[in-house]
N, C-alpha and C. Protein backbone atom coordinates (compact mmCIF):
# COMPACT_ATOMS: atom_id res chain seq x y z
N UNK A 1 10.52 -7.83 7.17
CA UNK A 1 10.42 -6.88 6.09
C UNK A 1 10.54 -5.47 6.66
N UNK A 2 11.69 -4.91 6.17
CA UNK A 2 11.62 -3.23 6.76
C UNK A 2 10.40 -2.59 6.24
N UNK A 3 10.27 -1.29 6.96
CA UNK A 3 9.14 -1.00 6.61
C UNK A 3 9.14 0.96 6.64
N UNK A 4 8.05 1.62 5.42
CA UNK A 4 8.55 3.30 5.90
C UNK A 4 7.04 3.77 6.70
N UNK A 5 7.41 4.21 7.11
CA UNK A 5 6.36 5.23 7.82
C UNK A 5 5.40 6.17 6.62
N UNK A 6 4.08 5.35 6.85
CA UNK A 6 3.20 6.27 5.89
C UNK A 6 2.07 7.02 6.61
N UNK A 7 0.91 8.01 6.15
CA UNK A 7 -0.25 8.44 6.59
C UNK A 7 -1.10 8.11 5.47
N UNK A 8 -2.21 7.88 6.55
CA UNK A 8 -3.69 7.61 5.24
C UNK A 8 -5.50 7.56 5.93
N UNK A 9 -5.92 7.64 5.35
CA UNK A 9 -7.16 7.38 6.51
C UNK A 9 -7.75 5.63 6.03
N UNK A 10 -8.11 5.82 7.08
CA UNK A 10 -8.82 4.54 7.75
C UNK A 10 -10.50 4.62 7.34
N UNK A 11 -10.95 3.41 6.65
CA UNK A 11 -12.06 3.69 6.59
C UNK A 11 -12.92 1.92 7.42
N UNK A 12 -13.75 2.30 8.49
CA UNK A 12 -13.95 1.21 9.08
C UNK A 12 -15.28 0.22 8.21
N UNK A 13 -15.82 1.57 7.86
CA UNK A 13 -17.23 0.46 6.87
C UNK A 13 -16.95 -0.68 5.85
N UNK A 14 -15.55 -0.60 5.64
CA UNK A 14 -15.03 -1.90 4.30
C UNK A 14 -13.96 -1.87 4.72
N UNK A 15 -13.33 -1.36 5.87
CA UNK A 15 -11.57 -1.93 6.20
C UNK A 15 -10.57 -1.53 5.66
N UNK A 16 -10.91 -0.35 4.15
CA UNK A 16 -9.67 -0.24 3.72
C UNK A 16 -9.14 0.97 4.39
N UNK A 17 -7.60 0.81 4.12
CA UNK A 17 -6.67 1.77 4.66
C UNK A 17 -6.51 2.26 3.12
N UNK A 18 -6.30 4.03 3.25
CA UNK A 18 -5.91 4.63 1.85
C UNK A 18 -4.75 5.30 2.03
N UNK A 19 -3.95 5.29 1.99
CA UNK A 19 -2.44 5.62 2.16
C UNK A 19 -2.07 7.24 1.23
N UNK A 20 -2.06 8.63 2.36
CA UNK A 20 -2.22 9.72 1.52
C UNK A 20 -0.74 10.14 1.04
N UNK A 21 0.49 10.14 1.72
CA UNK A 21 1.68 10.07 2.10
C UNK A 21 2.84 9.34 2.60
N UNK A 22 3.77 9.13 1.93
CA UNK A 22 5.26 8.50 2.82
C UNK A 22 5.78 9.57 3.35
N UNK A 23 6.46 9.74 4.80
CA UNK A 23 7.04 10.50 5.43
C UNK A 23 8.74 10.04 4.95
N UNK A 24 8.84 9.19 4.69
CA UNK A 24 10.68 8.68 4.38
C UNK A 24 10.96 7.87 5.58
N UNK A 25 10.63 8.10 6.73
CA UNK A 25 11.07 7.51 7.77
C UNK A 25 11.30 6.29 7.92
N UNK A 26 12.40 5.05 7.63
CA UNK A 26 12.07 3.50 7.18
C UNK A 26 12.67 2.67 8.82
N UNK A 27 11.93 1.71 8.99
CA UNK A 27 12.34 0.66 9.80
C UNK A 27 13.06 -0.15 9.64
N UNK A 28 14.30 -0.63 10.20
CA UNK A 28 14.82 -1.25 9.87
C UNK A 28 14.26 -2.73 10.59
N UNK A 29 13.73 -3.88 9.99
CA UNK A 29 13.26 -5.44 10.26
C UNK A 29 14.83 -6.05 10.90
N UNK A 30 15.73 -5.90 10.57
CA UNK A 30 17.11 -6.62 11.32
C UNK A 30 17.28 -8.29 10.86
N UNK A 31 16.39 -8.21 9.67
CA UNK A 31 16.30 -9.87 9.15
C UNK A 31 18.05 -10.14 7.97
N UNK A 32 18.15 -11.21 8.19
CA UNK A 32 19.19 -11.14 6.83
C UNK A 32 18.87 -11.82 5.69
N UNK A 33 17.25 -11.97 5.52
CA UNK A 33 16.96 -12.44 4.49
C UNK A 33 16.43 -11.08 3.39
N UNK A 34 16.56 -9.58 4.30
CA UNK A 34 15.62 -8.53 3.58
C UNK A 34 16.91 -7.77 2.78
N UNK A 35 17.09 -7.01 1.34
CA UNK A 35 17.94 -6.94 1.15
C UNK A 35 17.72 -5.45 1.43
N UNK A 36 16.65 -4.66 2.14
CA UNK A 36 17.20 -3.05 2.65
C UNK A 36 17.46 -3.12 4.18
N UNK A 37 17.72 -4.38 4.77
CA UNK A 37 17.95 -4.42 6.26
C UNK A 37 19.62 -4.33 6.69
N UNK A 38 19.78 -3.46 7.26
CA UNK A 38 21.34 -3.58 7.94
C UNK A 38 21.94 -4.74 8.08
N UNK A 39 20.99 -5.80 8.38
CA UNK A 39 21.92 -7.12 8.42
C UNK A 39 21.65 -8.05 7.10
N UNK A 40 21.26 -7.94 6.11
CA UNK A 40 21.25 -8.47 4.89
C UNK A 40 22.51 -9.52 4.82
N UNK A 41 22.46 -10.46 4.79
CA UNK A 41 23.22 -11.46 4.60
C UNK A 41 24.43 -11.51 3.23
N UNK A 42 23.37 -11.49 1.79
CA UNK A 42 24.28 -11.29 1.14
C UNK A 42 24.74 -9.89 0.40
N UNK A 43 25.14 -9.19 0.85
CA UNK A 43 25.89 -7.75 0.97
C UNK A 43 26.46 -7.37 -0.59
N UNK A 44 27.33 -8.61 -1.51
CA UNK A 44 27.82 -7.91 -2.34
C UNK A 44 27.14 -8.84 -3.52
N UNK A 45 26.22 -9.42 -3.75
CA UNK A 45 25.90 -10.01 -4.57
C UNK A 45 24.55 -9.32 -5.19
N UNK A 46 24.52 -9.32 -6.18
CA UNK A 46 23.37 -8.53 -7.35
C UNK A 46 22.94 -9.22 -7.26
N UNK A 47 22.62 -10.08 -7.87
CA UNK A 47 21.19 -10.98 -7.88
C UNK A 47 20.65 -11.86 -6.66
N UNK A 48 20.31 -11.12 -5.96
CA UNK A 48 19.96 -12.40 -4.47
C UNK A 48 18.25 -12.31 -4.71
N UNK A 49 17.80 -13.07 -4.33
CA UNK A 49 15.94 -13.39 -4.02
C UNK A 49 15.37 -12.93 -3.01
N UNK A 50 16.27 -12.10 -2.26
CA UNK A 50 15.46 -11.10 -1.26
C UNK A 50 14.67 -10.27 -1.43
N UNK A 51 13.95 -9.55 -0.52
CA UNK A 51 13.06 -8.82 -0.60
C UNK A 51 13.59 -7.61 -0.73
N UNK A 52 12.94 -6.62 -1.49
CA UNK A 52 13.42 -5.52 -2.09
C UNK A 52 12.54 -4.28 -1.61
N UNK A 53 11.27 -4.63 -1.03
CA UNK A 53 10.49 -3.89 -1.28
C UNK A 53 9.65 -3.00 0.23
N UNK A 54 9.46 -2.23 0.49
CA UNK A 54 9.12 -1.49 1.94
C UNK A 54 7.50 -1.90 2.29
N UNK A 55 7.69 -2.43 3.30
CA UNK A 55 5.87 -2.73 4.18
C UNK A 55 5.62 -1.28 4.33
N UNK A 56 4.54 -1.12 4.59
CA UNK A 56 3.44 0.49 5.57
C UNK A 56 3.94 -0.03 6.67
N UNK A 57 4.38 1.11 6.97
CA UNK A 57 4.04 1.22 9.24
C UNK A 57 2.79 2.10 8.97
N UNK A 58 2.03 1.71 8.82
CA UNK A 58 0.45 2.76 9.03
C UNK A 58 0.57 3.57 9.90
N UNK A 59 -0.28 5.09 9.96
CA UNK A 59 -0.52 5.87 10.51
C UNK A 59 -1.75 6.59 9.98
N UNK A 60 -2.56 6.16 10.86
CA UNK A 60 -3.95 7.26 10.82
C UNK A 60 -4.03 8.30 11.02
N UNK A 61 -4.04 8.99 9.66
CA UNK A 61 -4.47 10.62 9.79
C UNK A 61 -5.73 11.10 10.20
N UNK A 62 -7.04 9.84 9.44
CA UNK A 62 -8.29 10.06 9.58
C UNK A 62 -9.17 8.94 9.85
N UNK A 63 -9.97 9.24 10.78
CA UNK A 63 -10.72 7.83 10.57
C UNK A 63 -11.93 7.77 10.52
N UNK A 64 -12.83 7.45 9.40
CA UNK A 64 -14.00 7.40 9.04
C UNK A 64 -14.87 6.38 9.45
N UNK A 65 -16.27 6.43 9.46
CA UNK A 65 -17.08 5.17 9.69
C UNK A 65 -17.77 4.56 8.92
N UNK A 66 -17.59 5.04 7.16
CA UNK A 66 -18.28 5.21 6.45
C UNK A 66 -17.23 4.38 5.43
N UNK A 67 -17.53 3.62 4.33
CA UNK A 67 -16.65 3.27 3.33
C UNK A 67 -15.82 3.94 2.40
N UNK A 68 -15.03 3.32 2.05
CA UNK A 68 -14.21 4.51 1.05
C UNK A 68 -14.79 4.76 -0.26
N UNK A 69 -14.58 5.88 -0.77
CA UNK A 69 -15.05 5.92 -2.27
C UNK A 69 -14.76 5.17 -3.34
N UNK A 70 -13.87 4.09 -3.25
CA UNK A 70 -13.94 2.98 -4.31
C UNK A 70 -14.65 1.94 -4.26
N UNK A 71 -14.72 1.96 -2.81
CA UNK A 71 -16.13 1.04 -2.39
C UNK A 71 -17.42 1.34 -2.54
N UNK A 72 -17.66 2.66 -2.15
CA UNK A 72 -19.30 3.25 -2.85
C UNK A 72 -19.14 3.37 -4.22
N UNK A 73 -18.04 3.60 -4.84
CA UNK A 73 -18.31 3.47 -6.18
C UNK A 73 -18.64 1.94 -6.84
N UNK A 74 -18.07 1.40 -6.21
CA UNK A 74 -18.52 -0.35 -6.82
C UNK A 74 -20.16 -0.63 -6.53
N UNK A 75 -20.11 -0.31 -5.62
CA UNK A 75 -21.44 -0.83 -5.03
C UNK A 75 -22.91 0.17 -5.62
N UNK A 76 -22.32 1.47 -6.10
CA UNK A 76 -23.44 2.24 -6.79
C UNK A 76 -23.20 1.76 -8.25
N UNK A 77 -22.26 1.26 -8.94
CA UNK A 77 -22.02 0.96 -10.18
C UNK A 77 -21.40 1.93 -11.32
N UNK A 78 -20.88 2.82 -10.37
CA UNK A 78 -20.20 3.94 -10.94
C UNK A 78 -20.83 4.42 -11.93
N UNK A 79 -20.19 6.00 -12.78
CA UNK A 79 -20.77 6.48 -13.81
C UNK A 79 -20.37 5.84 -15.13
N UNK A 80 -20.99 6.01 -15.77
CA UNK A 80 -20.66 5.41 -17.38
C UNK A 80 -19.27 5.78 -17.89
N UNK A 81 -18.27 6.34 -17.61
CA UNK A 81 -17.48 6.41 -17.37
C UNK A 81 -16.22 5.74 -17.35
N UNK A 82 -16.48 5.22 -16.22
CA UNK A 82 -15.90 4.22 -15.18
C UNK A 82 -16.92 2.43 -15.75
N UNK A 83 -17.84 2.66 -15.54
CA UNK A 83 -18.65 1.39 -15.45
C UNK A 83 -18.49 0.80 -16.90
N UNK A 84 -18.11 1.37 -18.20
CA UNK A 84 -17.85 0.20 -19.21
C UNK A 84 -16.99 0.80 -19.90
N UNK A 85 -16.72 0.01 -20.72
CA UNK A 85 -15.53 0.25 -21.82
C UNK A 85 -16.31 1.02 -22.78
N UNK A 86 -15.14 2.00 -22.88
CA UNK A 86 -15.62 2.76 -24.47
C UNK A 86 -15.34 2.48 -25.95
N UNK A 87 -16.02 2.65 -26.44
CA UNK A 87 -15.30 2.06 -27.83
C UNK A 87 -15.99 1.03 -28.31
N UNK A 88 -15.78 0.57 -29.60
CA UNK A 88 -16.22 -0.78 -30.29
C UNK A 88 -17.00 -2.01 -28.91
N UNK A 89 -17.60 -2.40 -29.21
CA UNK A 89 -18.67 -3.80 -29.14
C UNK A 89 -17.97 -4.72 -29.97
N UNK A 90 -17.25 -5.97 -29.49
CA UNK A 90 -17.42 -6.86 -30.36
C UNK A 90 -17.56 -8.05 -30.17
């Protein structure tokens, strides 16, 4: 799977990566099953079942030790807000 060059920070307390930016920069995988790889097999055909779509090459801008804020937000139960639906009960 080719892949573009992104930035994001790293958060180690829950593992997630948050992805702040794509730079454009893409990898080429060299597979001919990927259909943005230079060697893509089938070249002139529209409808093929390849993959279409770009992996992260990660790049840490920041790296925290602490969880990310969607994670403290789950785990505090967020504000009323966020934590239920508005509107009708039924």
């Amino acid at each position: 799977m080719c892949s573009m060059e992104c930035f994001g920070d790293q958060y180690r307390g829950c593992g997630h990566y948050v992805r702040i930016y794509q730079t454009g920069i893409t990898y080429d995988c060299n597979r001919p099953n990927c259909k943005l790889s230079a060697a893509h097999m089938h070249k002139t055909a529209k409808n093929c079942g390849c993959n279409m779509e770009f992996s992260d090459h990660r790049r840490v801008r920041n790296l925290f030790q602490t969880k990310c804020e969607a994670c403290l937000e789950y785990e505090g139960g967020g504000s009323d807000e966020y934590g239920r639906r508005a509107g009708r009960h039924w």
